[in-house]
Protein backbone atom coordinates (compact mmCIF):
# COMPACT_ATOMS: atom_id res chain seq x y z
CA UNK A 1 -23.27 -60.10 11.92
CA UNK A 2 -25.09 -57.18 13.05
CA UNK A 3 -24.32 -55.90 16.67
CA UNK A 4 -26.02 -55.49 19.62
CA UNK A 5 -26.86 -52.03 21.36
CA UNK A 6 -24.86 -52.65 23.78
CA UNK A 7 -21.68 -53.30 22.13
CA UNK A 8 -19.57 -50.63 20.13
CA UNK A 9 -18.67 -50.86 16.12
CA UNK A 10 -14.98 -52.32 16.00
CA UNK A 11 -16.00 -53.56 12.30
CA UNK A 12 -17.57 -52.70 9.37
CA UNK A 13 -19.12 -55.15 7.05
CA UNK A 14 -19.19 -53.53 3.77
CA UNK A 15 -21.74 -55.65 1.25
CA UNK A 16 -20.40 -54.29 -1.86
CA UNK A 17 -21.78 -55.76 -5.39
CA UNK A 18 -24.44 -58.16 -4.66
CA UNK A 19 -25.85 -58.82 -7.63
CA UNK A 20 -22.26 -59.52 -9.65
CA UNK A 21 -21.18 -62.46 -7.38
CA UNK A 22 -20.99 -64.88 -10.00
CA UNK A 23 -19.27 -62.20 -12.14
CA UNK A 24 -16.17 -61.04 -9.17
CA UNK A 25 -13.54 -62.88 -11.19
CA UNK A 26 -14.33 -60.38 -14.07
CA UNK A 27 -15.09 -57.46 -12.13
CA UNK A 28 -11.77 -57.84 -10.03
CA UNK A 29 -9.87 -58.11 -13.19
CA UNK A 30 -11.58 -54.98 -14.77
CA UNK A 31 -11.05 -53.12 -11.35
CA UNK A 32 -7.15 -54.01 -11.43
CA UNK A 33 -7.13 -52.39 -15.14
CA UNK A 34 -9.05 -49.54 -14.04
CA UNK A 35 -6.58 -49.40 -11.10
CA UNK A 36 -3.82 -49.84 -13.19
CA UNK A 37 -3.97 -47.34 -15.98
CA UNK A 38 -5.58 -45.14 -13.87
CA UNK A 39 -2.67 -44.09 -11.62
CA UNK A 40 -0.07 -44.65 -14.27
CA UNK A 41 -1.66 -42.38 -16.53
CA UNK A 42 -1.77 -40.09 -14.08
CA UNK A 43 2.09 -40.29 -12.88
CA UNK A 44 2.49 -40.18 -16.64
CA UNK A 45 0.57 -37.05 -17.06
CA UNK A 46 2.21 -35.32 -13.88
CA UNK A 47 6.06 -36.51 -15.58
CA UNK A 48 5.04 -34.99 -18.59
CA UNK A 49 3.96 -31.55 -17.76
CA UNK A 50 7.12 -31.79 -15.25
CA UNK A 51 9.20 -32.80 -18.34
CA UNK A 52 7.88 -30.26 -20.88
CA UNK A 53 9.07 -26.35 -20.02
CA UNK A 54 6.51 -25.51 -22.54
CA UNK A 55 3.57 -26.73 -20.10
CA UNK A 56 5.04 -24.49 -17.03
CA UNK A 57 1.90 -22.58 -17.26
CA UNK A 58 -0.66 -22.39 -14.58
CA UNK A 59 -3.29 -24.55 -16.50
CA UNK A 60 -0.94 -27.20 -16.33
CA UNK A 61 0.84 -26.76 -12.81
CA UNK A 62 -3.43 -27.25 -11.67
CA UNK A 63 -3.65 -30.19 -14.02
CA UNK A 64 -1.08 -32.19 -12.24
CA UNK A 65 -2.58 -30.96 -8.77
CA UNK A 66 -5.92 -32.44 -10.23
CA UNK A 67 -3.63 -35.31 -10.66
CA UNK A 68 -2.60 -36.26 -7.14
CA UNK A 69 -6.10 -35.44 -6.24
CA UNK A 70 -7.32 -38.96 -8.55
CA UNK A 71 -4.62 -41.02 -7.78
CA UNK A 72 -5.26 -39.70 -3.69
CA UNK A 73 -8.67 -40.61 -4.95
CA UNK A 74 -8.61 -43.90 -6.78
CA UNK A 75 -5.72 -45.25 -3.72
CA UNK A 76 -7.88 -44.62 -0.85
CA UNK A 77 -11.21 -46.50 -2.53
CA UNK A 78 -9.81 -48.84 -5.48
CA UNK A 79 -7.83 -51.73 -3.29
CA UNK A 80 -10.24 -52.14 -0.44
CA UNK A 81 -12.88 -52.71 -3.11
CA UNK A 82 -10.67 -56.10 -4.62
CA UNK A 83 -11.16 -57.09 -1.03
CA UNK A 84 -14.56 -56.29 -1.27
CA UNK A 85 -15.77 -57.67 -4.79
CA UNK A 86 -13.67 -61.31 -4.65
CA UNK A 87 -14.93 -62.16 -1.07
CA UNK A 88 -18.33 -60.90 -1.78
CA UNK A 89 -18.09 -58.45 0.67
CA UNK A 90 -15.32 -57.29 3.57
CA UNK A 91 -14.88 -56.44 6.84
CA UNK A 92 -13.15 -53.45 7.50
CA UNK A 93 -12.07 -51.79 11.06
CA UNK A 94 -14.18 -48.88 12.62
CA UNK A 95 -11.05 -46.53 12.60
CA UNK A 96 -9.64 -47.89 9.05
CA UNK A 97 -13.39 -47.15 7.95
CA UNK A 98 -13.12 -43.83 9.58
CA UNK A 99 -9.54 -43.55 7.64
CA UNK A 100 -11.09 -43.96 4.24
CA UNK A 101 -13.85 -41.62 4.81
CA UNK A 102 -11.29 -38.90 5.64
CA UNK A 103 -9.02 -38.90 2.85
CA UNK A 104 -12.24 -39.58 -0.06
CA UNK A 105 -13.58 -36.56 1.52
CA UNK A 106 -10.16 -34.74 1.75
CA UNK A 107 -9.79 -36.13 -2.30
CA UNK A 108 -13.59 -35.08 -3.71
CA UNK A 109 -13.72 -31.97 -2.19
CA UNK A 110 -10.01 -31.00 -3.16
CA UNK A 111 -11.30 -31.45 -6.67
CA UNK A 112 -14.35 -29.34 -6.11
CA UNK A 113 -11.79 -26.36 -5.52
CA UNK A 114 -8.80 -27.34 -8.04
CA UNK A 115 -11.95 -27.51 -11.02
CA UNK A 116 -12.80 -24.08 -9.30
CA UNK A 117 -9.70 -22.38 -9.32
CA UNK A 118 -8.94 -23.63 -12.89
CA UNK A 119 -12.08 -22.58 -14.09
CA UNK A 120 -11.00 -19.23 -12.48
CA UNK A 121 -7.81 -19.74 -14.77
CA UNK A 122 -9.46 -20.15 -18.18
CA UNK A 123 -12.02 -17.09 -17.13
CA UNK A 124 -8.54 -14.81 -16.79
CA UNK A 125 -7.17 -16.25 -19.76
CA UNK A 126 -9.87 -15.81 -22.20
CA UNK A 127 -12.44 -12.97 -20.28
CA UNK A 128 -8.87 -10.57 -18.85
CA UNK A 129 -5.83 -11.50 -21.57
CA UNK A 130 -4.10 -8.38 -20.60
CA UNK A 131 -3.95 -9.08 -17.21
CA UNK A 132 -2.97 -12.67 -17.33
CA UNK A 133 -0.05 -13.02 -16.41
CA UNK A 134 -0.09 -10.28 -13.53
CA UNK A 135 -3.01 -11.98 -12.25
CA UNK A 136 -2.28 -15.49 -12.89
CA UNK A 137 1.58 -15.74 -11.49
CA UNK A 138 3.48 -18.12 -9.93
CA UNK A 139 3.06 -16.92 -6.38
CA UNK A 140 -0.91 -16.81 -6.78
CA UNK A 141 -1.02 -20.28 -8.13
CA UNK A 142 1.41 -21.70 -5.30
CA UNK A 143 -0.65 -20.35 -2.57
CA UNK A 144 -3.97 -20.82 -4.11
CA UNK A 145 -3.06 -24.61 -4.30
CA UNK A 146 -1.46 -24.81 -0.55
CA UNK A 147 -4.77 -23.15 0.37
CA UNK A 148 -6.67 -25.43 -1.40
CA UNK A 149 -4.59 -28.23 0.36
CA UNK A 150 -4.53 -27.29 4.14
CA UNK A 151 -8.15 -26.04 3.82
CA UNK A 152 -9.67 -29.90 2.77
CA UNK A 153 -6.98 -31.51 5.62
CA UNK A 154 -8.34 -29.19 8.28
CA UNK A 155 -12.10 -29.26 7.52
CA UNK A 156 -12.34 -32.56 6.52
CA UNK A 157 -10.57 -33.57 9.87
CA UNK A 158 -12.54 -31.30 11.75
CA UNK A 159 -15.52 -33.13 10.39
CA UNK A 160 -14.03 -36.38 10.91
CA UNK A 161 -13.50 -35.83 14.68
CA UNK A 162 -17.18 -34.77 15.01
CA UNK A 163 -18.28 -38.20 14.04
CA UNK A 164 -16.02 -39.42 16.09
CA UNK A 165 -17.58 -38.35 19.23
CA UNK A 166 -20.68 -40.35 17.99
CA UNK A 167 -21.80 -43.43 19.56
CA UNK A 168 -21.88 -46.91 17.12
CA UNK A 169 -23.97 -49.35 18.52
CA UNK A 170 -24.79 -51.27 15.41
CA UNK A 171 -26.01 -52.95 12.95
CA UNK A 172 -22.11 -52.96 11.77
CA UNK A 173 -23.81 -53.60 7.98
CA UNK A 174 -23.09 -51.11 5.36
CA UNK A 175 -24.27 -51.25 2.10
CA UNK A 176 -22.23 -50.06 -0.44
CA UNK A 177 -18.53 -50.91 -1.40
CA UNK A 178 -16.96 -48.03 0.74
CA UNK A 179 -17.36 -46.04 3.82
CA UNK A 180 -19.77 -42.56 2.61
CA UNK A 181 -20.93 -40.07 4.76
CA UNK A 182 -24.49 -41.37 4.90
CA UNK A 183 -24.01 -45.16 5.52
CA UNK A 184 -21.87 -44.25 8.19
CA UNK A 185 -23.97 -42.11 10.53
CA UNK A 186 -26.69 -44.75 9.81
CA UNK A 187 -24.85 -46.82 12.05
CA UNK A 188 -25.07 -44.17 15.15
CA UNK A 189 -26.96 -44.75 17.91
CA UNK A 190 -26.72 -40.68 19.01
CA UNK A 191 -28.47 -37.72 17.68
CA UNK A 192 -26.97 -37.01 14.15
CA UNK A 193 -29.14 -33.50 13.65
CA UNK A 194 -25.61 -31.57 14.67
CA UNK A 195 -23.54 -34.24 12.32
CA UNK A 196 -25.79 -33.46 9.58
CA UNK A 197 -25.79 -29.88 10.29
CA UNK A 198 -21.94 -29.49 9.96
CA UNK A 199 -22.27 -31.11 6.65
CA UNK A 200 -24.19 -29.30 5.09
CA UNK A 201 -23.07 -26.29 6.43
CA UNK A 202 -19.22 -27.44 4.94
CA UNK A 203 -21.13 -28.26 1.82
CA UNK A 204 -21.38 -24.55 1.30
CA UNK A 205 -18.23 -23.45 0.95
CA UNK A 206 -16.64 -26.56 -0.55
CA UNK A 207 -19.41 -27.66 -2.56
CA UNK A 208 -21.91 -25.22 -3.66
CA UNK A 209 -19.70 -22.28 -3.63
CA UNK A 210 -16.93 -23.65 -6.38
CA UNK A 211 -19.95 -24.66 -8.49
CA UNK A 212 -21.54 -20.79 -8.42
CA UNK A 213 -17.49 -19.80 -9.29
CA UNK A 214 -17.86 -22.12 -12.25
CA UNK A 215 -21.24 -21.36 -13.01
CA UNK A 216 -20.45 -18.33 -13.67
CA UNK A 217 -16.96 -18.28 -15.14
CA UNK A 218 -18.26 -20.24 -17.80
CA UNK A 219 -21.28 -17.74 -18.72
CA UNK A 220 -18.46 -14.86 -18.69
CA UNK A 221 -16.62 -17.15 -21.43
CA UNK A 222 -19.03 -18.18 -23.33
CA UNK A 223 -20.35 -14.70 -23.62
CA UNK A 224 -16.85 -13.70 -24.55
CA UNK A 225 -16.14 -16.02 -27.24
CA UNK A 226 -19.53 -14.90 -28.75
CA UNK A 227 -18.18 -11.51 -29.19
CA UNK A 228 -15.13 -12.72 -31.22
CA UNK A 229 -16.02 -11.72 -34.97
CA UNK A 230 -14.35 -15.22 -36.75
CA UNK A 231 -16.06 -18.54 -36.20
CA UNK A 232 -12.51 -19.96 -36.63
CA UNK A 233 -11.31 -17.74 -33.46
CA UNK A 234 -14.18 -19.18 -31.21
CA UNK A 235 -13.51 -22.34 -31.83
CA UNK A 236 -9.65 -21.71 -31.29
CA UNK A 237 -10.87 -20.13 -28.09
CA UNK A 238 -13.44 -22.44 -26.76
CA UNK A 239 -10.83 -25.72 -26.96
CA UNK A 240 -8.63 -24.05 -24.35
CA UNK A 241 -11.57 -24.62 -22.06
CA UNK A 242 -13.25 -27.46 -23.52
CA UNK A 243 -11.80 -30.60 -21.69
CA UNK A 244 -11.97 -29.00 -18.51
CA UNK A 245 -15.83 -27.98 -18.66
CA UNK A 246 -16.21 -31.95 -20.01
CA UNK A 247 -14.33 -32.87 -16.80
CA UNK A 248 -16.49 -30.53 -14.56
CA UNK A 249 -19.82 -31.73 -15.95
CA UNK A 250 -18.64 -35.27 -15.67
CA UNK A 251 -17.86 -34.63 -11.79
CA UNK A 252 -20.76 -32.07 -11.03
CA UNK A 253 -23.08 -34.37 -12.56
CA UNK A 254 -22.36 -37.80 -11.34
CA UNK A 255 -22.03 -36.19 -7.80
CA UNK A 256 -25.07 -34.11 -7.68
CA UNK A 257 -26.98 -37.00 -8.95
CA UNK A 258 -26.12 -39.14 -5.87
CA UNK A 259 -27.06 -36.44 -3.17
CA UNK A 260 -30.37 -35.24 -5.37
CA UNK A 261 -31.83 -38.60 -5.42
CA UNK A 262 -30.00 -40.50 -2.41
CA UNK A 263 -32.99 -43.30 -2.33
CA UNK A 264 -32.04 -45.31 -5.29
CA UNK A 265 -29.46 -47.73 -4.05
CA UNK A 266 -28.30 -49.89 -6.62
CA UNK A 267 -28.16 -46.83 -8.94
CA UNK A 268 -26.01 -44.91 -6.56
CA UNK A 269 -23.33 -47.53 -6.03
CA UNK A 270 -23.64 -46.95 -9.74
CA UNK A 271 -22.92 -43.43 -9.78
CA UNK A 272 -20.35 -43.18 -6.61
CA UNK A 273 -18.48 -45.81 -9.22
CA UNK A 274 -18.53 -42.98 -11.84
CA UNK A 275 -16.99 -40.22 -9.65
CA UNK A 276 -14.78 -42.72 -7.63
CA UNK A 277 -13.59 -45.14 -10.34
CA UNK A 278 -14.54 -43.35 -13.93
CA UNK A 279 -13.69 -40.48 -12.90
CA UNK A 280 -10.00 -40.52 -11.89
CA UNK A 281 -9.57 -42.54 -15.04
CA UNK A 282 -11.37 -40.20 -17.84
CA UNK A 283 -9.67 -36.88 -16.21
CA UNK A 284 -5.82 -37.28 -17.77
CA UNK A 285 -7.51 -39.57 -21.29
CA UNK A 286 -9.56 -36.12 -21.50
CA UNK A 287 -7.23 -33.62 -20.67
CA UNK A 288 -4.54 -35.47 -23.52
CA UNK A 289 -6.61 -36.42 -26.31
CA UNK A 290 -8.19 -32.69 -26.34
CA UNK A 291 -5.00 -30.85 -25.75
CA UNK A 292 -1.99 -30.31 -28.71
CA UNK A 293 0.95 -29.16 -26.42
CA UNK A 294 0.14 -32.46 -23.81
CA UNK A 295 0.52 -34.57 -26.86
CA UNK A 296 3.51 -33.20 -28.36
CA UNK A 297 5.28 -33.23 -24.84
CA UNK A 298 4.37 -36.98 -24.68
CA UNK A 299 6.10 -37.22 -28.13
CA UNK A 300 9.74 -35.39 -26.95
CA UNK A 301 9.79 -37.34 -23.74
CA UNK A 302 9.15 -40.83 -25.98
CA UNK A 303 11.34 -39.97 -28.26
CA UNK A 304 14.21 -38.58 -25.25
CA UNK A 305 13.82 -42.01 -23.38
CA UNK A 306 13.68 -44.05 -26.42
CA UNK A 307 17.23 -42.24 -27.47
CA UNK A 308 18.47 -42.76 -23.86
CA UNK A 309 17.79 -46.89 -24.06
């Protein structure tokens, strides 16, 4: 029920799925598989490169980063929407709304800068091979994650505390089948033009900034692996770097999507399903299909457990 103006938001009805009520039994059970194989492949992928001293490399020390950042990811939005989809829609708490804002925010723009940073990675190893490993060392890659860490706690709680200080007076309705940005501050009675402000202004650095990095990481590779004489040497060259451009267009794209056209909105519970469902689920199937040494790690570490049994 939608509240009065002169009440605050303790609640948050979120409508979810509308048109798939007679289909929740099947959607909750595809959800849970999702769910599922999404964060054990993930653990899985995180044990192996652990496991394997042959994947201590900073491509792979990123990867598992990348990781934590779906199953961070795929925790904070997955379960609330079982709730969500089997009681055709839920009610949620201001403050646990609040909550799940933070840490998708904290999770989508962590990604933004861990695709960044290993694009960054596959630019040194294929555009500056004799400065590699000076560049790309252990210390570099330890603080460039921690950085990347504290920066999306910090901002994103910064950002977090400025809605805060906005007044809810209702509706307490949201559309969609988690708490976004936008749906949100649709629910303030104050004057959002600051709110809005900050965001975009935090888009910048977190958002449009890692895709320029990429951008143009990828133009310094490609033109690289032009200039390699054999066709069977670009190829060789281009599949170190192939899975993670899939990855980045697969992320850049469904997310750019929902913020270029933000009236359509059926299609962009669609599309916040592909960056906040697919997503976390494609990233390690990607990553391990298109990658040798992932696949032959998997292999020892079968093989060691299957010996230990």
């Amino acid at each position: 029920m939608p509240y009065n103006n002169s009440h605050m938001v303790t609640e948050i009805l979120l409508l979810g799925f509308q048109n798939l009520h007679s289909f929740k039994i099947y959607v909750f059970l595809l959800l849970l598989i999702i769910f599922c194989v999404t964060v054990c492949e993930n653990l899985l992928l995180i044990l192996v490169v652990s496991y394997s001293r042959s994947l201590h490399s900073p491509m792979y020390f990123f990867l598992t980063q990348l990781s934590f950042s779906d199953i961070l990811l795929t925790t904070t939005i997955v379960p609330n929407m079982f709730c969500v989809v089997l009681h055709e829609g839920s009610l949620i708490s201001f403050n646990g709304c609040l909550t799940q804002y933070y840490f998708f925010g904290v999770s989508e723009a962590l990604e933004c800068l861990l695709l960044t940073v290993m694009s960054y990675d596959r630019y040194q190893a294929i555009c500056n091979p004799l400065y590699y490993t000076s560049v790309m060392d252990r210390t570099f890659c330890i603080k460039a994650i921690l950085l990347c860490w504290v920066m999306m706690f910090i901002a994103t709680g910064t950002f977090l505390v400025t809605i805060r200080h906005l007044d809810f007076c209702g509706p307490n309705i949201i559309d969609h089948f988690f708490c976004d940005f936008a749906p949100i501050i649709e629910l303030s009675c104050s004057d959002i033009f600051f709110v809005k402000l900050e965001d975009i202004i935090l888009a910048v650095p977190f958002a449009l900034c890692p895709f320029i990095v990429i951008i143009f990481s990828y133009v310094s590779i490609i033109l690289t692996i032009l200039k390699i004489p054999s066709v069977t040497g670009r190829q060789k060259t281009f599949s170190t770097c192939s899975s993670h451009l899939a990855v980045v267009s697969l992320y850049y794209g469904s997310l750019m999507s929902i913020y270029l056209f933000p009236n359509m909105n059926n299609g962009k519970k669609m599309l916040s399903l592909l960056y906040t469902v697919v997503t976390p689920l494609l990233n390690p199937i990607i990553y391990s299909l298109s990658n040798r040494d992932i696949r032959q790690a998997f292999t020892k570490l079968k093989s060691k457990m299957y010996f230990a049994l």
